[in-house]
N, C-alpha and C. Protein backbone atom coordinates (compact mmCIF):
# COMPACT_ATOMS: atom_id res chain seq x y z
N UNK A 1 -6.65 6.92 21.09
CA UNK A 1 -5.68 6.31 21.96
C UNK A 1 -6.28 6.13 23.35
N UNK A 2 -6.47 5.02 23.87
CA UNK A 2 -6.75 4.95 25.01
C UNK A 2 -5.54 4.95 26.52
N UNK A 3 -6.13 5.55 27.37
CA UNK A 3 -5.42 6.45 28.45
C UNK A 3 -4.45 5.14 29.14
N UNK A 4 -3.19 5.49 29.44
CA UNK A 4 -2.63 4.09 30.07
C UNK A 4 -3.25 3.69 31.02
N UNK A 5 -2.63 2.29 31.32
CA UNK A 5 -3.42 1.68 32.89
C UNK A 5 -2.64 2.12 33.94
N UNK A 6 -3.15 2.29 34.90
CA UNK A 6 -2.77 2.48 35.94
C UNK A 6 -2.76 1.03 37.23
N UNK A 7 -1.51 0.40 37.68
CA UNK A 7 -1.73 -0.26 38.49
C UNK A 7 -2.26 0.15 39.70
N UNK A 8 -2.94 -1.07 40.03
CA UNK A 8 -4.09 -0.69 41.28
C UNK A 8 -3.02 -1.37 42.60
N UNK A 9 -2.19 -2.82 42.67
CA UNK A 9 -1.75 -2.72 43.90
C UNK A 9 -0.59 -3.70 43.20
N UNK A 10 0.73 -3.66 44.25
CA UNK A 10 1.53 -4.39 43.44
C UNK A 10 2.17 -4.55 45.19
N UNK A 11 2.79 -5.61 45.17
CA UNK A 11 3.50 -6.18 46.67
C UNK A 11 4.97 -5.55 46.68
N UNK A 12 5.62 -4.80 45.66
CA UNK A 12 6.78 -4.46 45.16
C UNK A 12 6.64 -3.00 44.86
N UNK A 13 7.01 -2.03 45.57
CA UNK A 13 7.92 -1.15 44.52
C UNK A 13 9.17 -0.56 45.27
N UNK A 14 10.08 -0.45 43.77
CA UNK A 14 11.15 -0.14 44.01
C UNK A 14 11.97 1.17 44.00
N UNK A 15 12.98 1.69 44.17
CA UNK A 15 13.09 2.85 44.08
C UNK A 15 14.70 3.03 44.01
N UNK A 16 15.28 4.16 43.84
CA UNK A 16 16.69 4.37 43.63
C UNK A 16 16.79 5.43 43.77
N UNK A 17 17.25 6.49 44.23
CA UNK A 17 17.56 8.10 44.86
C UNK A 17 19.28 8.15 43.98
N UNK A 18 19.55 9.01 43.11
CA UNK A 18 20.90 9.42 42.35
C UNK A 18 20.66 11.17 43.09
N UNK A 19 22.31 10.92 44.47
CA UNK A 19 22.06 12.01 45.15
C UNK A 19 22.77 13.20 44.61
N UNK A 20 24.00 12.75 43.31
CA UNK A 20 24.20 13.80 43.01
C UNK A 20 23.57 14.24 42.20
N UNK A 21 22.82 13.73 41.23
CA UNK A 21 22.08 14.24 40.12
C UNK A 21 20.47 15.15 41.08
N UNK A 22 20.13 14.41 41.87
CA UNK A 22 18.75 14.82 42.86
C UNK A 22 17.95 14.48 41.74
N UNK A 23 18.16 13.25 41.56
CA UNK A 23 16.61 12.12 40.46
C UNK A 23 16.20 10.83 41.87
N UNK A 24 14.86 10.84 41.87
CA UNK A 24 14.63 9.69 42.37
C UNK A 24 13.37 8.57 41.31
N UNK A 25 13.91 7.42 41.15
CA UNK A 25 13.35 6.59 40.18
C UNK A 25 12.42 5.97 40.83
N UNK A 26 11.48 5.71 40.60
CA UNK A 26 10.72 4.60 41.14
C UNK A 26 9.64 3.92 40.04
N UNK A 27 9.85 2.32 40.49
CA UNK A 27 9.12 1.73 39.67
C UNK A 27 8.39 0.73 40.01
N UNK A 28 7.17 0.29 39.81
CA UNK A 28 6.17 -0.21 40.05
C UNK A 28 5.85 -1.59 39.61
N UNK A 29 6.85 -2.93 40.82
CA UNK A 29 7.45 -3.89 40.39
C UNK A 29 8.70 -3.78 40.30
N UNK A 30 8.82 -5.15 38.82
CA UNK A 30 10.18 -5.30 38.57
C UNK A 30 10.58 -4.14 37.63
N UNK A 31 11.95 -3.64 37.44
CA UNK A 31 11.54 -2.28 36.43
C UNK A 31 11.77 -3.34 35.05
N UNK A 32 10.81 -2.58 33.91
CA UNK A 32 10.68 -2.90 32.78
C UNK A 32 11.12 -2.14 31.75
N UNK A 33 11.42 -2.53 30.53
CA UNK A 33 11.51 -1.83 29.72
C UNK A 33 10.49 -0.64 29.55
N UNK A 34 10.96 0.50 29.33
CA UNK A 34 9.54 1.55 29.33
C UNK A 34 10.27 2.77 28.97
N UNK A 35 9.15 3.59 28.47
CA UNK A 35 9.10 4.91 27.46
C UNK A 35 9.10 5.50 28.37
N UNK A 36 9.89 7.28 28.08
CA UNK A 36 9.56 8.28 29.57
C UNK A 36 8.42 9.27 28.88
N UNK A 37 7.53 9.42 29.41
CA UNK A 37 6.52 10.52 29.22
C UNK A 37 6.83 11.56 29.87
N UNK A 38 7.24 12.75 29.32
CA UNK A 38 7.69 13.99 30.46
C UNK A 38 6.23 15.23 30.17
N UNK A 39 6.05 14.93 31.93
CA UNK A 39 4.15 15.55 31.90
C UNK A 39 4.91 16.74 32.34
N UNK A 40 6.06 17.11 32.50
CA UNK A 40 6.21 18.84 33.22
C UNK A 40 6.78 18.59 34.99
N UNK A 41 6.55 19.39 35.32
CA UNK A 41 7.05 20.09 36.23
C UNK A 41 8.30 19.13 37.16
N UNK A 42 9.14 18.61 36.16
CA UNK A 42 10.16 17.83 36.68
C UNK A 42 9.74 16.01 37.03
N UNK A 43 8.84 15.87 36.08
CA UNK A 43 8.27 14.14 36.49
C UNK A 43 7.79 14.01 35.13
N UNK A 44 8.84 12.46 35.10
CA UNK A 44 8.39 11.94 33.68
C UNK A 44 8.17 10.12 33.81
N UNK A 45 6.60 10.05 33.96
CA UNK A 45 5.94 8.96 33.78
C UNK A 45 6.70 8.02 32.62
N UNK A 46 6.80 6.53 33.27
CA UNK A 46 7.62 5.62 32.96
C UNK A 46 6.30 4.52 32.44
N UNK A 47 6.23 4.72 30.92
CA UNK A 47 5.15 3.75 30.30
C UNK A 47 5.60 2.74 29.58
N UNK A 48 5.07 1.53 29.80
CA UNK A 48 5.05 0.18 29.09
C UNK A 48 4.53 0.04 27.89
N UNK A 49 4.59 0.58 26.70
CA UNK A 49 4.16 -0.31 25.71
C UNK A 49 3.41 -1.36 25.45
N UNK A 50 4.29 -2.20 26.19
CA UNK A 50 3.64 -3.78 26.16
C UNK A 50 2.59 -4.38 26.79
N UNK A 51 2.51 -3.55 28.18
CA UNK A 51 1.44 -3.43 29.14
C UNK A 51 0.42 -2.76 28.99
N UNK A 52 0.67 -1.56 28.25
CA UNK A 52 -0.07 -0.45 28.40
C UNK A 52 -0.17 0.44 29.48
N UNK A 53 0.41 0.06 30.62
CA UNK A 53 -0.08 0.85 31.83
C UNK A 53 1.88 1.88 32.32
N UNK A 54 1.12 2.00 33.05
CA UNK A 54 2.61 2.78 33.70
C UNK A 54 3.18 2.40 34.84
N UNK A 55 4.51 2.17 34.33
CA UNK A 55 5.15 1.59 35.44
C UNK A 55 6.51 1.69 36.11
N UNK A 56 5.99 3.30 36.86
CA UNK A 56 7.21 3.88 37.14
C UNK A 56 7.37 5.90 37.32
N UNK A 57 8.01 6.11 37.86
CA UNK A 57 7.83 7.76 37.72
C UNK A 57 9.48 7.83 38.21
N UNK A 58 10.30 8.97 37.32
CA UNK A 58 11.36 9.28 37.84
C UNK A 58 11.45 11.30 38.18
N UNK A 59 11.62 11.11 39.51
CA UNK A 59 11.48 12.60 39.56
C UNK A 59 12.73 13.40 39.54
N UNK A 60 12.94 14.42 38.97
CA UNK A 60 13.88 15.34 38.44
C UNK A 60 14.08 16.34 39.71
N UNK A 61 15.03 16.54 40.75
CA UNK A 61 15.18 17.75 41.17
C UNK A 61 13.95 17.69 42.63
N UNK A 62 14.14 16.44 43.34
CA UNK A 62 12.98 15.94 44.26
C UNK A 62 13.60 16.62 45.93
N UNK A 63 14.90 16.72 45.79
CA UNK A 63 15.61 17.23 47.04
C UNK A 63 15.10 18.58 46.99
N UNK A 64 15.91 19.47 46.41
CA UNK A 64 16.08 21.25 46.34
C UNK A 64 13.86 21.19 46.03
N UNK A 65 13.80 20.96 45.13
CA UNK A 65 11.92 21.43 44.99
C UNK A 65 11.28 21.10 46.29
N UNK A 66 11.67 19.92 47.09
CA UNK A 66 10.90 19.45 48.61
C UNK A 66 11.95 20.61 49.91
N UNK A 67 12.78 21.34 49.25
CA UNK A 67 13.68 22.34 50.48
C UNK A 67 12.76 23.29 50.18
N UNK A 68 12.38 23.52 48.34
CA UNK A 68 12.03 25.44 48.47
C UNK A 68 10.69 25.28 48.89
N UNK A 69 9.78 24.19 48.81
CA UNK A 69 8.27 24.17 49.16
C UNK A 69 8.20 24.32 50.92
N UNK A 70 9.70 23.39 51.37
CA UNK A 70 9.23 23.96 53.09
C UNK A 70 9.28 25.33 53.42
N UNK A 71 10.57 26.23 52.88
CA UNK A 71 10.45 27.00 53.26
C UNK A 71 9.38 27.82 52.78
N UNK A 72 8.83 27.76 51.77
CA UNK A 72 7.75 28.39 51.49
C UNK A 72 6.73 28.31 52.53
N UNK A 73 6.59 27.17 53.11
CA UNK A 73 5.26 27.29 54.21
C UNK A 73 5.97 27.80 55.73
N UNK A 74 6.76 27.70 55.78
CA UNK A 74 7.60 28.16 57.06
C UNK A 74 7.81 29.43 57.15
C-alpha cells in the first residue's frame, strides 16, 4: 500500500470549531467525501480514496487538551 499524498499548497482551507462537542474540522480545500483514519491521541486524518492523499484532520477535544498543556508549562 502506498503512503497517502500529502498536499503541498492549496489557496483554501477550511475549518469549523463544534464548541460544544470541542471538535475542530479542518479540511484541505473544498471538503470531500473522505474516510476518517483515527492515528490516536484525539486526531483522525480525513483520507480521499479517490485522490489518494489526505484531505483534512478533525481534532477531538482541541479546547480542554490546548488548557491542560498551558498549564502544564506555566
Amino acid at each position: 500500500m502506498q503512503p497517502p499524498g500529502i498536499p503541498t499548497k492549496t489557496e483554501h482551507v477550511y475549518w469549523d470549531y463544534d464548541e460544544e462537542a470541542d471538535v475542530l474540522y479542518i479540511s484541505v480545500g473544498e471538503p470531500v467525501k473522505a474516510v476518517g483514519l483515527d492515528i490516536g491521541g484525539g486526531v483522525i486524518v480525513r483520507y480521499s480514496e479517490e485522490r489518494g492523499e489526505i484531505v483534512g484532520l478533525t481534532i477531538i477535544g482541541i479546547r480542554e487538551r490546548s488548557l491542560r498543556a498551558l498549564r502544564q508549562e506555566g
